[in-house]
N, C-alpha and C. Protein backbone atom coordinates (compact mmCIF):
# COMPACT_ATOMS: atom_id res chain seq x y z
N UNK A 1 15.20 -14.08 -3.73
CA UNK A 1 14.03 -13.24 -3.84
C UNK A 1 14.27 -11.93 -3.10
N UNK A 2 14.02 -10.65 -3.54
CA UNK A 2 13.88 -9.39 -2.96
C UNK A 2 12.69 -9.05 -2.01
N UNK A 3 12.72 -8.40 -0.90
CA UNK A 3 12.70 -8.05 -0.09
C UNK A 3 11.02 -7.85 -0.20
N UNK A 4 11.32 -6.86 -1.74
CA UNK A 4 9.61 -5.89 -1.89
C UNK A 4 9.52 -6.61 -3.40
N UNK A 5 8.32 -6.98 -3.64
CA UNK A 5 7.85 -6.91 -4.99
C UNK A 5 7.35 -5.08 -5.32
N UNK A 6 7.48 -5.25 -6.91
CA UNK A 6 6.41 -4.26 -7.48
C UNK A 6 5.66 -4.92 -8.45
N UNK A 7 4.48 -4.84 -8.29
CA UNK A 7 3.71 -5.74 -9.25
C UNK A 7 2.23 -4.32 -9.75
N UNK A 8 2.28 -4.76 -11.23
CA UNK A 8 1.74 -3.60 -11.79
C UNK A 8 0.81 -3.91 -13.47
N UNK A 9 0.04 -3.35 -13.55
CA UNK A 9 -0.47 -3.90 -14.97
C UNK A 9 -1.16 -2.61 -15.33
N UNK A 10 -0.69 -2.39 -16.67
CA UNK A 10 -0.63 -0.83 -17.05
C UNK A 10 -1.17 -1.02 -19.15
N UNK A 11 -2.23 -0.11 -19.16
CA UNK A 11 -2.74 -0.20 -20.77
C UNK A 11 -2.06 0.86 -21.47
N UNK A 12 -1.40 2.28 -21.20
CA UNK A 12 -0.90 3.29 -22.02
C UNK A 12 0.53 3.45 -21.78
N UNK A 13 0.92 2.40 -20.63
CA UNK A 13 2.43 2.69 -20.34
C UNK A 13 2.90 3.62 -19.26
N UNK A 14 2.06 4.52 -18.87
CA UNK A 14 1.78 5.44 -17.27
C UNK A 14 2.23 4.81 -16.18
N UNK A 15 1.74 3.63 -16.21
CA UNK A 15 1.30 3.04 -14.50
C UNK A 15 2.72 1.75 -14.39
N UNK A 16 3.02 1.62 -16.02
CA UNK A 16 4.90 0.85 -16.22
C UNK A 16 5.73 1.82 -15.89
N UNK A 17 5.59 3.07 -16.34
CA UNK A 17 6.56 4.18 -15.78
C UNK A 17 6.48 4.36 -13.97
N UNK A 18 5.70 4.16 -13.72
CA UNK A 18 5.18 4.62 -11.91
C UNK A 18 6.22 3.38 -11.70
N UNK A 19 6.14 2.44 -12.13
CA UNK A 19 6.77 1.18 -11.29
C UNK A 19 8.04 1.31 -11.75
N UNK A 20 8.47 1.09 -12.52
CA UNK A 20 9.62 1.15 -12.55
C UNK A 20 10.48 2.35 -12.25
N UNK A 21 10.16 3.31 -12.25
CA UNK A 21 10.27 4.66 -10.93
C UNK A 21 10.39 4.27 -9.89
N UNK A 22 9.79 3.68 -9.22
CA UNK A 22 9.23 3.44 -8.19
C UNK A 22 10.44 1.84 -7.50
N UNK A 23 10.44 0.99 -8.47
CA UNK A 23 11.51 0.19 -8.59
C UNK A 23 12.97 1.06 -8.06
N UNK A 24 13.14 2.12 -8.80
CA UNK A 24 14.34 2.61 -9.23
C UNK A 24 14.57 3.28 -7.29
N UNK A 25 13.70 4.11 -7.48
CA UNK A 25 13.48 4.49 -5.54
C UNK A 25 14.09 3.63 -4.68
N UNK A 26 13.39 2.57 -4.98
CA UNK A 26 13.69 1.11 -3.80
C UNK A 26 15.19 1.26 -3.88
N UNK A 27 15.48 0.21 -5.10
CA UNK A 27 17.30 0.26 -5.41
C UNK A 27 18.03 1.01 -4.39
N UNK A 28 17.39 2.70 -4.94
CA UNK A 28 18.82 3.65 -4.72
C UNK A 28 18.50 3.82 -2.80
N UNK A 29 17.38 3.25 -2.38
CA UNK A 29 17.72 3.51 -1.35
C UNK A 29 17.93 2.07 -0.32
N UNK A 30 18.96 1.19 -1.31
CA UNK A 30 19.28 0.30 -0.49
C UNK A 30 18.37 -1.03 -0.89
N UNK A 31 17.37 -1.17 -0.91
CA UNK A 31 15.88 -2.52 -0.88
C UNK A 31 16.39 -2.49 -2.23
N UNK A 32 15.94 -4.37 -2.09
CA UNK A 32 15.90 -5.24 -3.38
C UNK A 32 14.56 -4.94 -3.61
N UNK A 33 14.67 -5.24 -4.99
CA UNK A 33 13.06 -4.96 -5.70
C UNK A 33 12.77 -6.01 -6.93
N UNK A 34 11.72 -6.62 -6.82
CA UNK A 34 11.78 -7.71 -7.91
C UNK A 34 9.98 -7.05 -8.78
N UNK A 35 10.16 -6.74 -10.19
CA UNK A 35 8.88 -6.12 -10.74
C UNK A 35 8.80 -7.17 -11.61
N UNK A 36 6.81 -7.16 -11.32
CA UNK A 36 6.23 -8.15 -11.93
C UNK A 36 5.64 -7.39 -12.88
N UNK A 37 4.65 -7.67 -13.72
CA UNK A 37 3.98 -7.23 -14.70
C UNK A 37 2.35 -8.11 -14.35
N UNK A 38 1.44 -7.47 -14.37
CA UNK A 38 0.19 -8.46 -14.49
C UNK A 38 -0.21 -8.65 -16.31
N UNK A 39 -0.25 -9.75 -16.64
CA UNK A 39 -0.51 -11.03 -16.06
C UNK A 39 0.58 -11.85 -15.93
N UNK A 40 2.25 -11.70 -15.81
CA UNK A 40 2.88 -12.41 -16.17
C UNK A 40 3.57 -12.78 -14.35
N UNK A 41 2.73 -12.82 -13.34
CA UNK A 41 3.02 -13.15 -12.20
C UNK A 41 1.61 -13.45 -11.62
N UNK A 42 1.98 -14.57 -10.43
CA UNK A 42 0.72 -15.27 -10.09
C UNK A 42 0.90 -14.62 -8.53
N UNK A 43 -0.59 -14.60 -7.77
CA UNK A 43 -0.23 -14.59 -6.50
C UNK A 43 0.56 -14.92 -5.62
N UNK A 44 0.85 -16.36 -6.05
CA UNK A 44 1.62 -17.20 -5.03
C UNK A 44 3.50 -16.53 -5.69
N UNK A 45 2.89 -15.83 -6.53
CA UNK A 45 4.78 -15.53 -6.62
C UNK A 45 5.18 -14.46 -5.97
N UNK A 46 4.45 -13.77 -5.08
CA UNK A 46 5.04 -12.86 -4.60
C UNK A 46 4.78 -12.83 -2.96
N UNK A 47 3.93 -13.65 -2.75
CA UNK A 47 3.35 -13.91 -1.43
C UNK A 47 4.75 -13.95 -0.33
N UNK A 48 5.81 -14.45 -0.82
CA UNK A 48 7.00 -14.67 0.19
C UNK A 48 7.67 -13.12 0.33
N UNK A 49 7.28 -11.75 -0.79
CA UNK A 49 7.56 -10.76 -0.51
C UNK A 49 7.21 -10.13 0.96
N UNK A 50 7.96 -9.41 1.82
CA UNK A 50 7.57 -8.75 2.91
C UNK A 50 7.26 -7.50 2.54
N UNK A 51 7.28 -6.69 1.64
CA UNK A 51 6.46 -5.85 1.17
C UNK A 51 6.28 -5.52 -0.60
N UNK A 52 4.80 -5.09 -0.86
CA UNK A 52 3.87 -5.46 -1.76
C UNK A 52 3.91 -3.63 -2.44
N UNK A 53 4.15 -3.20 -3.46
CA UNK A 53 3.79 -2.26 -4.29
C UNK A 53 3.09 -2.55 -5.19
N UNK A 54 1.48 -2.77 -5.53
CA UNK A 54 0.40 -2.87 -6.70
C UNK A 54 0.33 -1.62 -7.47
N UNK A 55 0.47 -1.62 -8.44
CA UNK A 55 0.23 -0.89 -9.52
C UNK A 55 -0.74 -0.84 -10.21
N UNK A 56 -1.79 -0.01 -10.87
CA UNK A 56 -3.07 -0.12 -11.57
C UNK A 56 -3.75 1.57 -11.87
N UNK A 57 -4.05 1.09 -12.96
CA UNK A 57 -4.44 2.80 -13.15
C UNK A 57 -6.18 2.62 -13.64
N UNK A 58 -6.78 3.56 -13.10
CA UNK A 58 -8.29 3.61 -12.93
C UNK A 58 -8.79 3.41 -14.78
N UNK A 59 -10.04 2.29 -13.97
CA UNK A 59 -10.02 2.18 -16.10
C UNK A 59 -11.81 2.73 -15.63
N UNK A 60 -12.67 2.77 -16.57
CA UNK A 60 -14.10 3.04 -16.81
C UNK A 60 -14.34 3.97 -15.93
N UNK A 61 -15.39 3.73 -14.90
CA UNK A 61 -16.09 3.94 -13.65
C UNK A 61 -15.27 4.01 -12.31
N UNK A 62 -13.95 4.61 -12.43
CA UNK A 62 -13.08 4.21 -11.65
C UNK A 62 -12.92 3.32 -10.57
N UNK A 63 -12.56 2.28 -11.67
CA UNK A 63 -12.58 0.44 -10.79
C UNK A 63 -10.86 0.49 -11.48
N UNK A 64 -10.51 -0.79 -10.63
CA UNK A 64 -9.24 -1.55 -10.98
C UNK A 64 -9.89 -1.90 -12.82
N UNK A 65 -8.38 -2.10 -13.17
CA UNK A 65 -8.65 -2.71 -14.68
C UNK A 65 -9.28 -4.28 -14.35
N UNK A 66 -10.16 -4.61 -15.11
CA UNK A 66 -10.97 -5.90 -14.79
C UNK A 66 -11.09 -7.54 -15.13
N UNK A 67 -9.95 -7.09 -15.81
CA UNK A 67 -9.80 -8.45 -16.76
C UNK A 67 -8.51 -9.19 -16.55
N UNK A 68 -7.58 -8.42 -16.19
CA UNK A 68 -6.44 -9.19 -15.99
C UNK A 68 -5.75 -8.13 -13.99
N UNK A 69 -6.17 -7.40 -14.10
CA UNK A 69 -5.92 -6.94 -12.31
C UNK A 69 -6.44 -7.44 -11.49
N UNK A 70 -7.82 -7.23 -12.01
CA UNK A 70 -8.99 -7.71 -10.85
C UNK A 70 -8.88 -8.71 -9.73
N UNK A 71 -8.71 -9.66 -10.92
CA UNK A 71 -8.41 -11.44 -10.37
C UNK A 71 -7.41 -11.53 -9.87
N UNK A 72 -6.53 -11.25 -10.67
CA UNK A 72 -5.21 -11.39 -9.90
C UNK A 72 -5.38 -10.51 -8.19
N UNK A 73 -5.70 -9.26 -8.19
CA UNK A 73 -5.26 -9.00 -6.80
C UNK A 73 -6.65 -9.05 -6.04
N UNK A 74 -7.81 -9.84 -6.62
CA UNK A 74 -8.37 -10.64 -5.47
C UNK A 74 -7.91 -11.68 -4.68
N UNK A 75 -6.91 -12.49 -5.16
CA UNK A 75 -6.55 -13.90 -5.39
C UNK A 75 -5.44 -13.36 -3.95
N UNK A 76 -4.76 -12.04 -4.62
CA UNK A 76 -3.27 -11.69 -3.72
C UNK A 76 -3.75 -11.12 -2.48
N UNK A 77 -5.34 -10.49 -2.52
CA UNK A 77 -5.44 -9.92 -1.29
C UNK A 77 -5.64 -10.93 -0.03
N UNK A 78 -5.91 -12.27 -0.27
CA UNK A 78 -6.03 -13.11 0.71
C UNK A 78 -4.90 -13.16 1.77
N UNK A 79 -3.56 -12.81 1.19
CA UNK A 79 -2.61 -13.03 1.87
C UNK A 79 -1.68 -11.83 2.26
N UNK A 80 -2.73 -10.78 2.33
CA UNK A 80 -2.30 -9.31 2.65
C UNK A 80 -2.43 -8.92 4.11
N UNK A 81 -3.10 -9.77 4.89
CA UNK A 81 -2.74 -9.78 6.49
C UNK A 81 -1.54 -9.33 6.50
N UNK A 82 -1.07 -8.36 7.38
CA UNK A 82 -0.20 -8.10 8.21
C UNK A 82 1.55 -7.31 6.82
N UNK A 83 1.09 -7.24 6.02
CA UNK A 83 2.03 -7.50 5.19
C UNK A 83 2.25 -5.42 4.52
N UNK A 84 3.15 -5.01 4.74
CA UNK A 84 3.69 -3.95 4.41
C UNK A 84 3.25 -3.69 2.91
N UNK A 85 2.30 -2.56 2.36
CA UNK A 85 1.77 -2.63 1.25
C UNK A 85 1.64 -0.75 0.55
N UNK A 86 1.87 -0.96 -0.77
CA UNK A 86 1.65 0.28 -1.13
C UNK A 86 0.81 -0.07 -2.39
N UNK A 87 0.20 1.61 -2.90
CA UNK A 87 -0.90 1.22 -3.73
C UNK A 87 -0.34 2.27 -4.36
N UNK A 88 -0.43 2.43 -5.93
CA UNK A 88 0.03 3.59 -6.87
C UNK A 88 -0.67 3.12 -8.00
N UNK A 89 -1.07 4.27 -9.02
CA UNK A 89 -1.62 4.32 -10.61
C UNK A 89 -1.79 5.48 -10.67
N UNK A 90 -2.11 5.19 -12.50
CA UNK A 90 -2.57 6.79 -13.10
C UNK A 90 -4.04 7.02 -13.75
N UNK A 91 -4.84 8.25 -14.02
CA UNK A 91 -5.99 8.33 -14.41
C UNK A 91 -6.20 9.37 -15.17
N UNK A 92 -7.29 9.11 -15.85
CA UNK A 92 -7.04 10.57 -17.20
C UNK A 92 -8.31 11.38 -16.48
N UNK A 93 -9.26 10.67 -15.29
CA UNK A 93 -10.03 11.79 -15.26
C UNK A 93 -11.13 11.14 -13.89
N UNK A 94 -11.80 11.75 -12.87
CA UNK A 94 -12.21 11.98 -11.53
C UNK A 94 -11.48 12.03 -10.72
N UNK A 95 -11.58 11.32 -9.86
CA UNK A 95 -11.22 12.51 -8.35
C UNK A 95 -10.51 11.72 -7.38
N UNK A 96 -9.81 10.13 -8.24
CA UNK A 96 -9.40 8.77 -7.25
C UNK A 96 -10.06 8.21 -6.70
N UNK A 97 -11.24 8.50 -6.79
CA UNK A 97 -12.60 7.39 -5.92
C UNK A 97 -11.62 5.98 -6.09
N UNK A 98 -11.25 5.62 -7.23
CA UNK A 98 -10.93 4.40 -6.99
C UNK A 98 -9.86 3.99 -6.65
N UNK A 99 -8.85 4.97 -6.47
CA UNK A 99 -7.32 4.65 -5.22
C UNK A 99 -7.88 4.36 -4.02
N UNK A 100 -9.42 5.28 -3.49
CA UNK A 100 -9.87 5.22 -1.95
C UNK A 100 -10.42 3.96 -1.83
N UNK A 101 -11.27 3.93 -2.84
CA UNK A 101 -11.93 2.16 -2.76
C UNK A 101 -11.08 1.01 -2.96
N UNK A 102 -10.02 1.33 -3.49
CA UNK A 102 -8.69 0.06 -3.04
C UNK A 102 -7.97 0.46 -1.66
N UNK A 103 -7.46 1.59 -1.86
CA UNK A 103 -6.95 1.36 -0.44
C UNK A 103 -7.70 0.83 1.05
N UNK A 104 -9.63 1.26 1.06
CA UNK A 104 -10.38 0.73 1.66
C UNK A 104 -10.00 -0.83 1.72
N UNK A 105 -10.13 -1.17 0.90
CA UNK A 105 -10.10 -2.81 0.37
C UNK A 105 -8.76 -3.40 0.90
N UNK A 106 -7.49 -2.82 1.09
CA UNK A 106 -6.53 -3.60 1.13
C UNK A 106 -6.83 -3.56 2.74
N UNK A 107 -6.96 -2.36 3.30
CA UNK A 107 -7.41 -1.98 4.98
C UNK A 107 -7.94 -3.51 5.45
N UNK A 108 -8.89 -3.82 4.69
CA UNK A 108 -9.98 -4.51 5.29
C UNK A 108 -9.54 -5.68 5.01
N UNK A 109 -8.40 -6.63 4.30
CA UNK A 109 -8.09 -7.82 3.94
C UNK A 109 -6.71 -7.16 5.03
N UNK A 110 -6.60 -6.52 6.02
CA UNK A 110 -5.25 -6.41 6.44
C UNK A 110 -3.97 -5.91 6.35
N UNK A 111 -4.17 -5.36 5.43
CA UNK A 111 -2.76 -4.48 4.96
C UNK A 111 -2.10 -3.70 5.46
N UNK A 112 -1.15 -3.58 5.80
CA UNK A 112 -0.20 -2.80 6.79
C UNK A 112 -0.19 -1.29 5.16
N UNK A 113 -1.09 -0.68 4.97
CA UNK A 113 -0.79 0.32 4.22
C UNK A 113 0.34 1.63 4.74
N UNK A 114 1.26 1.68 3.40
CA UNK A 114 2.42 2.79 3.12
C UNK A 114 1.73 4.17 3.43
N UNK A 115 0.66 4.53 2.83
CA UNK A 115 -0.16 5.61 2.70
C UNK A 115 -1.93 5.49 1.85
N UNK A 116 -1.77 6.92 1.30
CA UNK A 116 -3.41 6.39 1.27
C UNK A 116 -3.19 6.13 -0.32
N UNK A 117 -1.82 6.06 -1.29
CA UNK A 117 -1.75 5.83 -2.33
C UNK A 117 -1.09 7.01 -3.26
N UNK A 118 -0.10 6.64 -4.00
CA UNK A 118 0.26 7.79 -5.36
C UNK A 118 -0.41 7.45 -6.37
N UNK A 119 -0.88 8.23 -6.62
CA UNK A 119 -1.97 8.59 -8.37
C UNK A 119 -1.60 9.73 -8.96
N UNK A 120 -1.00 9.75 -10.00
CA UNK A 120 -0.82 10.68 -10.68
C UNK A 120 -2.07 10.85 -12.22
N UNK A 121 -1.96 12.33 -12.26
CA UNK A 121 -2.64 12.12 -14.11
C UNK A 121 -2.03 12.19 -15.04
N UNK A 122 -2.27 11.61 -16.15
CA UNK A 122 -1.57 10.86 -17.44
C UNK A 122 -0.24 10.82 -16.96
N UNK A 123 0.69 11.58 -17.67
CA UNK A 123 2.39 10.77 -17.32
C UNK A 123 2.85 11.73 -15.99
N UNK A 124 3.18 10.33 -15.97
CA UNK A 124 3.89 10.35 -14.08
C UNK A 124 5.51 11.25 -13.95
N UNK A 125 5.26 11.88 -12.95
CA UNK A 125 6.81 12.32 -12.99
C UNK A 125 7.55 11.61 -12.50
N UNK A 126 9.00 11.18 -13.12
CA UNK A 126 9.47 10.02 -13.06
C UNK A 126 10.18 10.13 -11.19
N UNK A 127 10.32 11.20 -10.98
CA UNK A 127 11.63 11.87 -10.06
C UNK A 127 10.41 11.28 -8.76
N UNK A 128 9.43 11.84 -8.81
CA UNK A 128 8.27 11.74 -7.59
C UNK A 128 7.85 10.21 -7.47
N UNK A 129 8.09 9.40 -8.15
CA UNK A 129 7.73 8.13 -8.51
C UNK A 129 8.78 7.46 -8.14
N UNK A 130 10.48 8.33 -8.09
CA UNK A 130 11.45 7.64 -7.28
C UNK A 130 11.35 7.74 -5.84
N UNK A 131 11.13 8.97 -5.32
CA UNK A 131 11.07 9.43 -4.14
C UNK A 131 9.64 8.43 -2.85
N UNK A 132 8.67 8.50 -3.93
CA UNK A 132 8.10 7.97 -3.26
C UNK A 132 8.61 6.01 -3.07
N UNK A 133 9.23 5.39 -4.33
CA UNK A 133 10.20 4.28 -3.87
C UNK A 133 10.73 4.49 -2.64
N UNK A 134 11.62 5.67 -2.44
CA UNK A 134 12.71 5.79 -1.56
C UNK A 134 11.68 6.02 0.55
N UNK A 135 10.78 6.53 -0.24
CA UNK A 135 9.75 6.35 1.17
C UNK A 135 9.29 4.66 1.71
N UNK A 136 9.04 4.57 0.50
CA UNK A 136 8.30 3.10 0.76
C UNK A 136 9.59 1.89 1.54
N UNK A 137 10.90 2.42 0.72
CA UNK A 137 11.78 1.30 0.87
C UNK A 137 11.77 1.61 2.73
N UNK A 138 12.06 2.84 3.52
CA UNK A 138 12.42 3.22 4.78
C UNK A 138 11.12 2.73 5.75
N UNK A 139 10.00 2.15 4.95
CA UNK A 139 8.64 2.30 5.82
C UNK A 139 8.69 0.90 6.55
């Protein structure tokens, strides 16, 4: 098992580009990186990671996507005590209210947060999406 998960669940393909960018970061700067996809990873599969990259890009009312994120990283935040964590997605439109209201959220279940989150709008630049990997991997 690698070091860091990236775990991510993405509807236009934006927030798959951030991660696997973001994947690519880790690599080149040394850190194993194992990327999940939501729904095709359960909490308990990444829980043995020592650090956590969530992926999600603002859907409606800028909330997490609700149907297949939601649950899942309610389920994962239980075990976000103490645990090295980054938060990234993309949005076609306000102001990230809902990067702040997750990153709030991971604060408060414990999260050793990276920063206050990368959000980009619509497509991500792939290069900034490495770099910020290459931050996360040194943090």
């Amino acid at each position: 098992m690698a070091d860091t998960a990236v775990v991510f669940w993405s509807g236009t393909g934006n927030t798959k580009i951030m991660a696997e960018s973001i994947a690519s970061g880790l690599r080149a700067a040394g850190a194993e990186a194992d990327v999940f996809e939501v729904p095709n990873v359960s909490a308990a599969d990444i829980a043995g990671h020592a650090k956590i990259a969530f992926g999600c890009p603002s859907m409606g009312n800028e909330v997490l996507e609700e149907e297949e994120f939601e649950p899942f990283f309610a389920e994962a935040e239980k075990s976000l005590s103490g645990k090295k964590t980054a938060l990234f997605g993309s949005y076609g439109w306000g102001d990230g209210e809902w990067m702040r209201d997750w990153a709030a959220r991971a604060k408060t279940a414990g999260a050793v947060l990276f920063d206050d989150g990368l959000i980009v709008q619509e497509t991500p630049d792939e290069a900034a999406c490495q770099d910020y990997g290459r931050r996360f991997a040194a943090f």
